[in-house]
C-alpha atoms as a PDB file:
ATOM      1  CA  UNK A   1     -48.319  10.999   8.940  1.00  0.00           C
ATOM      2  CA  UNK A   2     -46.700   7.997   7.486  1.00  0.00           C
ATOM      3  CA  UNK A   3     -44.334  10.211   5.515  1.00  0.00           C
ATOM      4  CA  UNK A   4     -43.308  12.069   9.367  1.00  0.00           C
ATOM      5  CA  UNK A   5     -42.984   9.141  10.764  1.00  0.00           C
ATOM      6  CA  UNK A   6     -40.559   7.281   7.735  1.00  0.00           C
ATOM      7  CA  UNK A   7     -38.449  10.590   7.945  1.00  0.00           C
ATOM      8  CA  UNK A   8     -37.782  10.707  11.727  1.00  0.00           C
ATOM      9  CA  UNK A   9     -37.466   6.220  11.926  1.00  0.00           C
ATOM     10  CA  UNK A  10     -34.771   6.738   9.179  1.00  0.00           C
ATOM     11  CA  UNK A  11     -33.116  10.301  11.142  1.00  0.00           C
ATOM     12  CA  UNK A  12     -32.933   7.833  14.064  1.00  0.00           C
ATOM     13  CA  UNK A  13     -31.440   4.957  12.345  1.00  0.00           C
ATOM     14  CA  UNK A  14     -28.836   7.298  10.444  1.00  0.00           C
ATOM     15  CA  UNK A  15     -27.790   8.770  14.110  1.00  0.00           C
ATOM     16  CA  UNK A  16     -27.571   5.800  15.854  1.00  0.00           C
ATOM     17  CA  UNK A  17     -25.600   3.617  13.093  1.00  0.00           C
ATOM     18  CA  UNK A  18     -23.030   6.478  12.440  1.00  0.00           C
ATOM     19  CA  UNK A  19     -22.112   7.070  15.952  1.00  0.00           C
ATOM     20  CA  UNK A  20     -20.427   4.325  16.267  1.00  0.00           C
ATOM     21  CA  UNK A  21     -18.068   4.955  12.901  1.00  0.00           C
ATOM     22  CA  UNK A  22     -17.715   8.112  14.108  1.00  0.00           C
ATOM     23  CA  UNK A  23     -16.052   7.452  17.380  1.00  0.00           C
ATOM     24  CA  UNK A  24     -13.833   5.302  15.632  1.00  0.00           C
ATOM     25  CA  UNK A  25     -12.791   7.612  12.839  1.00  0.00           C
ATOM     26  CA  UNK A  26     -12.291  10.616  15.880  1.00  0.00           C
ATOM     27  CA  UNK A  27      -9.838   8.252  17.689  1.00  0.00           C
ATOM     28  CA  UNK A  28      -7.841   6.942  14.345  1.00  0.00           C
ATOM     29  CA  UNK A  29      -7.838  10.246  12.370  1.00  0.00           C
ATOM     30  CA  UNK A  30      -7.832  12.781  14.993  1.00  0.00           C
ATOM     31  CA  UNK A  31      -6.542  11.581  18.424  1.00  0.00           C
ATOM     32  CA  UNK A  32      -3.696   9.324  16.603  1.00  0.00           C
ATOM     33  CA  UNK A  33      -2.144  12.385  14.635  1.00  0.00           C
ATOM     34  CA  UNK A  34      -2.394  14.886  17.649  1.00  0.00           C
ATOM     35  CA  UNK A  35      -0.582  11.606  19.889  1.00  0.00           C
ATOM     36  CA  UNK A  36       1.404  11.974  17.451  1.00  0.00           C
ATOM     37  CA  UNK A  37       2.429  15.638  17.578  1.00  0.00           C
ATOM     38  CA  UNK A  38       2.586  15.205  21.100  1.00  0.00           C
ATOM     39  CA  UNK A  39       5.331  12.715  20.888  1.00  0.00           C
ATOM     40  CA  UNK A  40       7.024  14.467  18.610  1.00  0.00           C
ATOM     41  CA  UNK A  41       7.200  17.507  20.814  1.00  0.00           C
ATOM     42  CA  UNK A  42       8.524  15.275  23.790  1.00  0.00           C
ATOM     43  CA  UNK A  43      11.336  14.020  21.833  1.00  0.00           C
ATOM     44  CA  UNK A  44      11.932  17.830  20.753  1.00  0.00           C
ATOM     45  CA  UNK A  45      11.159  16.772  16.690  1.00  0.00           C
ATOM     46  CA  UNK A  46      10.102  19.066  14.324  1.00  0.00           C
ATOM     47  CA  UNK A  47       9.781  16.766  11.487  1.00  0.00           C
ATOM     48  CA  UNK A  48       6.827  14.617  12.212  1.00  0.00           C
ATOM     49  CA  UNK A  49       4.251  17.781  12.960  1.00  0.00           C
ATOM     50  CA  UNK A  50       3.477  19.161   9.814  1.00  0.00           C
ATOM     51  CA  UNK A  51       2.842  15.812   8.128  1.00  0.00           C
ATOM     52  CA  UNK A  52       0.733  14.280  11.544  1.00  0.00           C
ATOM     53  CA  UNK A  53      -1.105  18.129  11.597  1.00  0.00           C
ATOM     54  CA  UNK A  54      -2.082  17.666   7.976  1.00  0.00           C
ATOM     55  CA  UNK A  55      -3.745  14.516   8.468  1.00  0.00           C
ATOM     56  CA  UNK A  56      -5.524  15.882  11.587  1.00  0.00           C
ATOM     57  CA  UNK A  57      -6.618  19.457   9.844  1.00  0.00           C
ATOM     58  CA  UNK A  58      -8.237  16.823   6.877  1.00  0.00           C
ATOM     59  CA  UNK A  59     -10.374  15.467   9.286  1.00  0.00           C
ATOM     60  CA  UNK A  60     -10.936  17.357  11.575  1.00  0.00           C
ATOM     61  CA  UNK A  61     -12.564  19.550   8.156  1.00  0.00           C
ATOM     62  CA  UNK A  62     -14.829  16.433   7.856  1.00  0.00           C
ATOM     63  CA  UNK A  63     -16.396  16.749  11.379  1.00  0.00           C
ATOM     64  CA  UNK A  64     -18.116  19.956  10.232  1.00  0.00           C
ATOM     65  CA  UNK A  65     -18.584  22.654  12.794  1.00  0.00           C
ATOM     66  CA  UNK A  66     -17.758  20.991  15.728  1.00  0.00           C
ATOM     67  CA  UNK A  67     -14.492  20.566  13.708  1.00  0.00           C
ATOM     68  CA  UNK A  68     -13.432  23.947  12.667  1.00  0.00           C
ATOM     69  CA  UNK A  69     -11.349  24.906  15.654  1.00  0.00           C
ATOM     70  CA  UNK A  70      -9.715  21.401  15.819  1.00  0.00           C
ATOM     71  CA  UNK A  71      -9.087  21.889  12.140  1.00  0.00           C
ATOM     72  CA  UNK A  72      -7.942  26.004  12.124  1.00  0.00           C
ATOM     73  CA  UNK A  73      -5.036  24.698  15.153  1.00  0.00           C
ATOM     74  CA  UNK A  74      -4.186  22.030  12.970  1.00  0.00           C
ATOM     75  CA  UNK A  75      -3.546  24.082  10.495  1.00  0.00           C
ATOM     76  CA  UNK A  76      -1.572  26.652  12.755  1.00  0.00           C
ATOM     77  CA  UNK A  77       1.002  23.320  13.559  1.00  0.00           C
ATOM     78  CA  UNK A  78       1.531  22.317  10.156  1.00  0.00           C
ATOM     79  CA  UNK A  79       2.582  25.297   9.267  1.00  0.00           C
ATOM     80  CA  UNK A  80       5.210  25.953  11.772  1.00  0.00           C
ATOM     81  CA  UNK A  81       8.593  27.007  11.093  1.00  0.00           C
ATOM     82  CA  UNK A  82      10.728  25.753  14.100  1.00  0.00           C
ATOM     83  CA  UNK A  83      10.031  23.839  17.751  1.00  0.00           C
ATOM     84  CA  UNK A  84       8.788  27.292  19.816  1.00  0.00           C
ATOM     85  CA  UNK A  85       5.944  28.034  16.752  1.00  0.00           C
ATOM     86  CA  UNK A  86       4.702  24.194  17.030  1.00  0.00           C
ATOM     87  CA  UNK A  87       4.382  23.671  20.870  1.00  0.00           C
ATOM     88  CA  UNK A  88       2.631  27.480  20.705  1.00  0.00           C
ATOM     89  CA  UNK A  89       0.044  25.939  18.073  1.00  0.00           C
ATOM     90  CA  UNK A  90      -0.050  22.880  19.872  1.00  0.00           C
ATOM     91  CA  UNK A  91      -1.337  24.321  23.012  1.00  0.00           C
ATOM     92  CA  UNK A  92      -3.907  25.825  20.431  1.00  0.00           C
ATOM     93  CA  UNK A  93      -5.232  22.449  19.400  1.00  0.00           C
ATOM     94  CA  UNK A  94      -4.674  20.480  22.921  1.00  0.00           C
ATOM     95  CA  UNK A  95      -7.430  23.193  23.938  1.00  0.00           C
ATOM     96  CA  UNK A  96      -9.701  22.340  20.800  1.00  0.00           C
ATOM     97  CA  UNK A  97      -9.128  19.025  21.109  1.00  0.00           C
ATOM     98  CA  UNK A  98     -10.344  18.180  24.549  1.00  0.00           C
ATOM     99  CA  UNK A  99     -13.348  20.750  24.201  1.00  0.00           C
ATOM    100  CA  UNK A 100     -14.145  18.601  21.207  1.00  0.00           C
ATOM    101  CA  UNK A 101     -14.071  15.371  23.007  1.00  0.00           C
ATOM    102  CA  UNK A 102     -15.759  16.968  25.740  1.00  0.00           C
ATOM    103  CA  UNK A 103     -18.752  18.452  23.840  1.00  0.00           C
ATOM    104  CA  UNK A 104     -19.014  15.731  21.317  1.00  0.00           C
ATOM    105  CA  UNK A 105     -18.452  12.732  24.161  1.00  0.00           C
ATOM    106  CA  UNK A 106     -16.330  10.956  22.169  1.00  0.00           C
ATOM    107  CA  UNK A 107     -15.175   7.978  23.821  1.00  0.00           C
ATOM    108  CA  UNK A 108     -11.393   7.938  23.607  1.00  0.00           C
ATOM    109  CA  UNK A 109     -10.706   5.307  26.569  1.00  0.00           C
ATOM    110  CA  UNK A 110      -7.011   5.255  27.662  1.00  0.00           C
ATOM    111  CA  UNK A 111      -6.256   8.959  26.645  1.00  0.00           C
ATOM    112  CA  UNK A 112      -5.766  11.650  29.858  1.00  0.00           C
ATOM    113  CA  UNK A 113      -5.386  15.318  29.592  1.00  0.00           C
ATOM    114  CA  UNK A 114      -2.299  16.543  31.598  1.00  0.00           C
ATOM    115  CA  UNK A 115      -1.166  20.220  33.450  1.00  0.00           C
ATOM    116  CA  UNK A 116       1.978  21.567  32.776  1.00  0.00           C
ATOM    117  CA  UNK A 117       2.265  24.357  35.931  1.00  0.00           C
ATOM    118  CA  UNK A 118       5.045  25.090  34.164  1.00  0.00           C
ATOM    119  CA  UNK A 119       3.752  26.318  30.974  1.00  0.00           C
ATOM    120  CA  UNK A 120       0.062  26.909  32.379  1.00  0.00           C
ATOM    121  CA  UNK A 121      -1.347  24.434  29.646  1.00  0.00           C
ATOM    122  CA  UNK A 122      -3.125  21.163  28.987  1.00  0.00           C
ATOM    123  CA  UNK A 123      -2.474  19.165  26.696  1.00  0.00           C
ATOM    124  CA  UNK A 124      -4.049  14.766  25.860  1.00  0.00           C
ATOM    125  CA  UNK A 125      -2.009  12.021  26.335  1.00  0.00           C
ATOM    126  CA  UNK A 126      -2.147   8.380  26.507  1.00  0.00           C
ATOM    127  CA  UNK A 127      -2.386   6.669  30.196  1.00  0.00           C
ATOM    128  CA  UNK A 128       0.940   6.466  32.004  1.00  0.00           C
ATOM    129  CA  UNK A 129       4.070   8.414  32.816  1.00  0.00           C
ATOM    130  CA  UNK A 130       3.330  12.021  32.251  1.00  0.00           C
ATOM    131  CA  UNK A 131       5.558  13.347  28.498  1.00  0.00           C
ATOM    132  CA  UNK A 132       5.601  17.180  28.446  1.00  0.00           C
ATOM    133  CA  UNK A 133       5.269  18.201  24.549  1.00  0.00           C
ATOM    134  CA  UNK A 134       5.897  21.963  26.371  1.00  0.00           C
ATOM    135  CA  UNK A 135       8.829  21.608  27.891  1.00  0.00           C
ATOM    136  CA  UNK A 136      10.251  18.293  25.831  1.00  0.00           C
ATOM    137  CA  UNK A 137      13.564  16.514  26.519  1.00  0.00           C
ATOM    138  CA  UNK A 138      14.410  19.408  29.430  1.00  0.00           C
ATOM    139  CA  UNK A 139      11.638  18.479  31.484  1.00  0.00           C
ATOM    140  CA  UNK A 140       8.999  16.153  29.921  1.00  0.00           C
ATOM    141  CA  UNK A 141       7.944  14.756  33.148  1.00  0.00           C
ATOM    142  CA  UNK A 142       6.604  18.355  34.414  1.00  0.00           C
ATOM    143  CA  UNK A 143       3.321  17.950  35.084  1.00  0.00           C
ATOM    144  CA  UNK A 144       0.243  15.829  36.236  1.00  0.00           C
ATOM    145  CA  UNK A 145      -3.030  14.066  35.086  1.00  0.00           C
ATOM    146  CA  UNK A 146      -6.170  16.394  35.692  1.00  0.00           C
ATOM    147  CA  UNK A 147      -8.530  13.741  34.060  1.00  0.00           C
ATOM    148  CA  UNK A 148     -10.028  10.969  32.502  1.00  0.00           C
ATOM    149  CA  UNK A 149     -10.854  11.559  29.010  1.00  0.00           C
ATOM    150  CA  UNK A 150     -13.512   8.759  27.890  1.00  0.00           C
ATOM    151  CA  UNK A 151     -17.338   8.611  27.212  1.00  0.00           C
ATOM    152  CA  UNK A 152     -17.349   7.190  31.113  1.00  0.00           C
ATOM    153  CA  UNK A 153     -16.292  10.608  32.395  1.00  0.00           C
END
């Protein structure tokens, strides 16, 4: 009984004090790299992806299964070749990203996910003027907010 009750008091405290790390690691390693890939896309840049995508697929890795599609797109964008391949594998992990955050209820205050009608794709950004990584320089105000994305949803 004693043992039971050690196990699930120190399951408990494990939970509850690495939440908070966590939350902090998802915005820092994960939602800064794919912000950005997104800016990078909106100033039609190749060069910062693969680098930004690398540092996203490590850890996304390191959120286990959740992780794996957020990880397998980031993979996809660091290996593109030219601007068309890394807005294709973008849309890839805009989609894993916000079913991540969604699932997971990561709080990442201050973020949005925006519509392209354009493109027919979603895609996080911070607060403020819309950016289109789709479309970049052409158009990269195409498009509106659909949501919040925070723990306060």
């Amino acid at each position: 009984m004693v043992k039971h009750y050690f196990a699930a008091a120190l399951v408990a405290f494990t939970l509850s004090a690495a939440t908070p790390a966590r939350a902090a690691d998802f915005v820092a390693e994960v939602v800064g790299p794919y912000l950005a890939i997104q800016t990078a896309l909106v100033n039609d840049e190749l060069g910062p992806v693969s680098d930004a995508a690398k540092t996203l697929q490590k850890s996304a890795s390191a959120l286990g299964a959740d992780g794996k599609a957020l990880a397998a797109a980031a993979s996809k964008a660091a290996g593109a070749r030219n601007i068309e391949a890394a807005r294709a594998a973008f849309a890839d992990l805009s989609a894993a990203l916000i079913a991540y955050a969604e699932k997971t209820k990561q709080p990442v205050d201050g973020k949005i996910v925006a519509f392209c009608p354009m493109a027919n794709k979603s895609w996080v950004q911070t607060e403020g003027a819309i950016a289109n990584p789709y479309y970049g320089k052409s158009m990269s105000t195409c498009g509106n907010k659909t949501k919040s994305l925070s723990a306060t949803q």
